[in-house]
PDB file of N, CA and C in Angstrom:
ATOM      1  N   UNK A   1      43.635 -35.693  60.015  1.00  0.00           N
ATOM      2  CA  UNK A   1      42.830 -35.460  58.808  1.00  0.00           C
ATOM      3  C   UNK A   1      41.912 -34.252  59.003  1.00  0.00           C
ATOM      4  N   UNK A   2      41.400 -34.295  59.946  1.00  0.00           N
ATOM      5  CA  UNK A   2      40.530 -33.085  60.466  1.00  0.00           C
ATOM      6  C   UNK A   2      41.168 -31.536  60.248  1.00  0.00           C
ATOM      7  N   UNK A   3      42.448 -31.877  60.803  1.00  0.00           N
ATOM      8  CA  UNK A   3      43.560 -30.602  60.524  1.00  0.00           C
ATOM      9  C   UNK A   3      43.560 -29.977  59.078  1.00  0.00           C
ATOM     10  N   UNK A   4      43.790 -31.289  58.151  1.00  0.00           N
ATOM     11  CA  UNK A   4      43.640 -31.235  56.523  1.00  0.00           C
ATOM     12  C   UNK A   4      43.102 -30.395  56.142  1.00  0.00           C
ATOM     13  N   UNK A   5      41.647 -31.006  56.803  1.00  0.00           N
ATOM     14  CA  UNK A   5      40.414 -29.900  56.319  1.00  0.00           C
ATOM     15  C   UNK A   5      40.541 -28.796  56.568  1.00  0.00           C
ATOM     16  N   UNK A   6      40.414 -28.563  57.757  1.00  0.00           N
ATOM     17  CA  UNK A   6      40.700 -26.870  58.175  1.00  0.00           C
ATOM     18  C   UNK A   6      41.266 -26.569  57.646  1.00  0.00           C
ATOM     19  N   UNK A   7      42.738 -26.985  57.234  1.00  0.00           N
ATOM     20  CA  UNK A   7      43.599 -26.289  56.649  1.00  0.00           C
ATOM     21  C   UNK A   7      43.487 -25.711  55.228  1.00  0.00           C
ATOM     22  N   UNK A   8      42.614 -26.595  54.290  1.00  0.00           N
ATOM     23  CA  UNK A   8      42.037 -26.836  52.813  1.00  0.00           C
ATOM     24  C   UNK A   8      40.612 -25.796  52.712  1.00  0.00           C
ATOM     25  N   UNK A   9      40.294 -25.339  53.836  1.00  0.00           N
ATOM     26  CA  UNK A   9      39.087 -24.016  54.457  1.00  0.00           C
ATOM     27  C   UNK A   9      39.767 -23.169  54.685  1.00  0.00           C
ATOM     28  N   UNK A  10      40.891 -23.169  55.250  1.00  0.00           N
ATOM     29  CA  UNK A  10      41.348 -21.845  55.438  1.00  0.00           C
ATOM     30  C   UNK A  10      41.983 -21.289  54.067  1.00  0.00           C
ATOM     31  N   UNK A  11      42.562 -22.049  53.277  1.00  0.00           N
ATOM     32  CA  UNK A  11      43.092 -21.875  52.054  1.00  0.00           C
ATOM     33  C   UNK A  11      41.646 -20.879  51.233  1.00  0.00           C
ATOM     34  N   UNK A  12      41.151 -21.754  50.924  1.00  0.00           N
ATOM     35  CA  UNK A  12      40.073 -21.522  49.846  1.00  0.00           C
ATOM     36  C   UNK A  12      39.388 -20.054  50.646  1.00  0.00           C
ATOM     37  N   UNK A  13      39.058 -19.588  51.795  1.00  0.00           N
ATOM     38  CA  UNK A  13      39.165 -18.584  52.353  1.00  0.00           C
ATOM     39  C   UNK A  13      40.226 -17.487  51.631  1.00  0.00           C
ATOM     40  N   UNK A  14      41.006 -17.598  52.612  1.00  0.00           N
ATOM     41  CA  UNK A  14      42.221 -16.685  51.582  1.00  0.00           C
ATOM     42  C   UNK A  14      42.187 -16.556  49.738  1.00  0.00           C
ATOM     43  N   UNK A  15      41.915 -17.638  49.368  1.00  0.00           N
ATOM     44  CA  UNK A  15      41.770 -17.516  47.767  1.00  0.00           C
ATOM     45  C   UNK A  15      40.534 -16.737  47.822  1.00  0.00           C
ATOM     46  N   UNK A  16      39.537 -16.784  48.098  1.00  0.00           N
ATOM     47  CA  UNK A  16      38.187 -16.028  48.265  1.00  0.00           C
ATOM     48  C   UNK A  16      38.816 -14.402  48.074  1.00  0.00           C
ATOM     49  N   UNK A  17      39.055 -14.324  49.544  1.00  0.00           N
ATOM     50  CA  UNK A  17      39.587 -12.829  49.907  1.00  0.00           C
ATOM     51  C   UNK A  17      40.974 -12.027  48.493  1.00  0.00           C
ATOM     52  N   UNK A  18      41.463 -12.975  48.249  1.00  0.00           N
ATOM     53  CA  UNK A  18      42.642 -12.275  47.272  1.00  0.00           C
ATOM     54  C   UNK A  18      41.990 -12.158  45.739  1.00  0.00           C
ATOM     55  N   UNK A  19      40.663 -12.829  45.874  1.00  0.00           N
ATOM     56  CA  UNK A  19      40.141 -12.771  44.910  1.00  0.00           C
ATOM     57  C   UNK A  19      39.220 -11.375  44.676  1.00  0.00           C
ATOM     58  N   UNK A  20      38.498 -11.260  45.765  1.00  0.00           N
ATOM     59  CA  UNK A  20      38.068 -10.245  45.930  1.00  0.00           C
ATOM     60  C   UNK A  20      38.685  -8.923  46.178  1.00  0.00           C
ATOM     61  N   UNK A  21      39.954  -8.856  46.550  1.00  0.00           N
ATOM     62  CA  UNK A  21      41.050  -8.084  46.514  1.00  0.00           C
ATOM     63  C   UNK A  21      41.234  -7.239  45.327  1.00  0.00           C
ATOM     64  N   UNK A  22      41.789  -8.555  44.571  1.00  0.00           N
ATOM     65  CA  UNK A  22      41.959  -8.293  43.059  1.00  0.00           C
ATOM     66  C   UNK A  22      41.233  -8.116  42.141  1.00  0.00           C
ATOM     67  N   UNK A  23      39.588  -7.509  42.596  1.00  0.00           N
ATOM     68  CA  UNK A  23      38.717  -6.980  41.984  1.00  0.00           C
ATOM     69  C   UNK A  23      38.976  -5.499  41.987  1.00  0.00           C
ATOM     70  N   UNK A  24      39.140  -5.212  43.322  1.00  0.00           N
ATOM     71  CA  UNK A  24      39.488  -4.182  43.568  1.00  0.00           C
ATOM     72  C   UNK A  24      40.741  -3.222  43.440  1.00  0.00           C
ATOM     73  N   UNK A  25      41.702  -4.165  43.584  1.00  0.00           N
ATOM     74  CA  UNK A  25      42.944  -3.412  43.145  1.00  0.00           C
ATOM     75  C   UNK A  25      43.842  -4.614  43.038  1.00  0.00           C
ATOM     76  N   UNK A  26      44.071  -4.947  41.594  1.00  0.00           N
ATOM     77  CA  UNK A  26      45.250  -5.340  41.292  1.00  0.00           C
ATOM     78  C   UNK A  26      46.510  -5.637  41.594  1.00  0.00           C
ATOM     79  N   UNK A  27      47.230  -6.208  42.507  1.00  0.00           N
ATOM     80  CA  UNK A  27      48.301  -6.080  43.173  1.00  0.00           C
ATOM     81  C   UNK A  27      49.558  -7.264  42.416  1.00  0.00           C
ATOM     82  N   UNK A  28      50.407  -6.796  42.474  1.00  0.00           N
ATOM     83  CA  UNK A  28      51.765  -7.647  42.321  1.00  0.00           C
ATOM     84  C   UNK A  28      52.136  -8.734  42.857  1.00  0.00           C
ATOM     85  N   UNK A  29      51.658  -9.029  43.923  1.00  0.00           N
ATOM     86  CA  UNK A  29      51.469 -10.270  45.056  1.00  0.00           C
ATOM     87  C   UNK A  29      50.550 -11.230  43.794  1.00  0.00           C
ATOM     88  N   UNK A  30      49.508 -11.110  43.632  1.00  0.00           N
ATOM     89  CA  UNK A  30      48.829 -12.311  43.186  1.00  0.00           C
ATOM     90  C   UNK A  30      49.078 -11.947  41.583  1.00  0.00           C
ATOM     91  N   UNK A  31      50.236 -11.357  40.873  1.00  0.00           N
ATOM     92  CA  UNK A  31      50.365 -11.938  39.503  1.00  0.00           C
ATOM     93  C   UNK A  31      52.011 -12.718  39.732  1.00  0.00           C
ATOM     94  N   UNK A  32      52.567 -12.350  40.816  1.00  0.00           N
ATOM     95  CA  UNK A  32      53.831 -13.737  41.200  1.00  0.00           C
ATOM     96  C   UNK A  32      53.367 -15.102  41.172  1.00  0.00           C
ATOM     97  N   UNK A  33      51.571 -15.101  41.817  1.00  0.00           N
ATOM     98  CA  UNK A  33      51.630 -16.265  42.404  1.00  0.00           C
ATOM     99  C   UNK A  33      51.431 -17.094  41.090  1.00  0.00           C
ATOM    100  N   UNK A  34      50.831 -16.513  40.026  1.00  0.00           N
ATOM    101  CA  UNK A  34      50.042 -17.128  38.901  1.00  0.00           C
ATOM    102  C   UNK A  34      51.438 -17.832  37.899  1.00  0.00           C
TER     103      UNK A  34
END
């Protein structure tokens, strides 16, 4: 369960970062994912 978590932190991390990404430049990667 512990793993879970981390794993559910590391996610929301990455969503953070691609978010902030895609402030900056728009990419093709995150309109596949949508």
């Amino acid at each position: 369960f512990a793993l879970y978590q981390q794993y559910l932190k590391v996610l929301e991390a990455l969503e953070a970062e691609d978010k902030a990404t895609l402030r900056e430049i728009p990419s093709p990667r995150s309109i596949q994912k949508n």
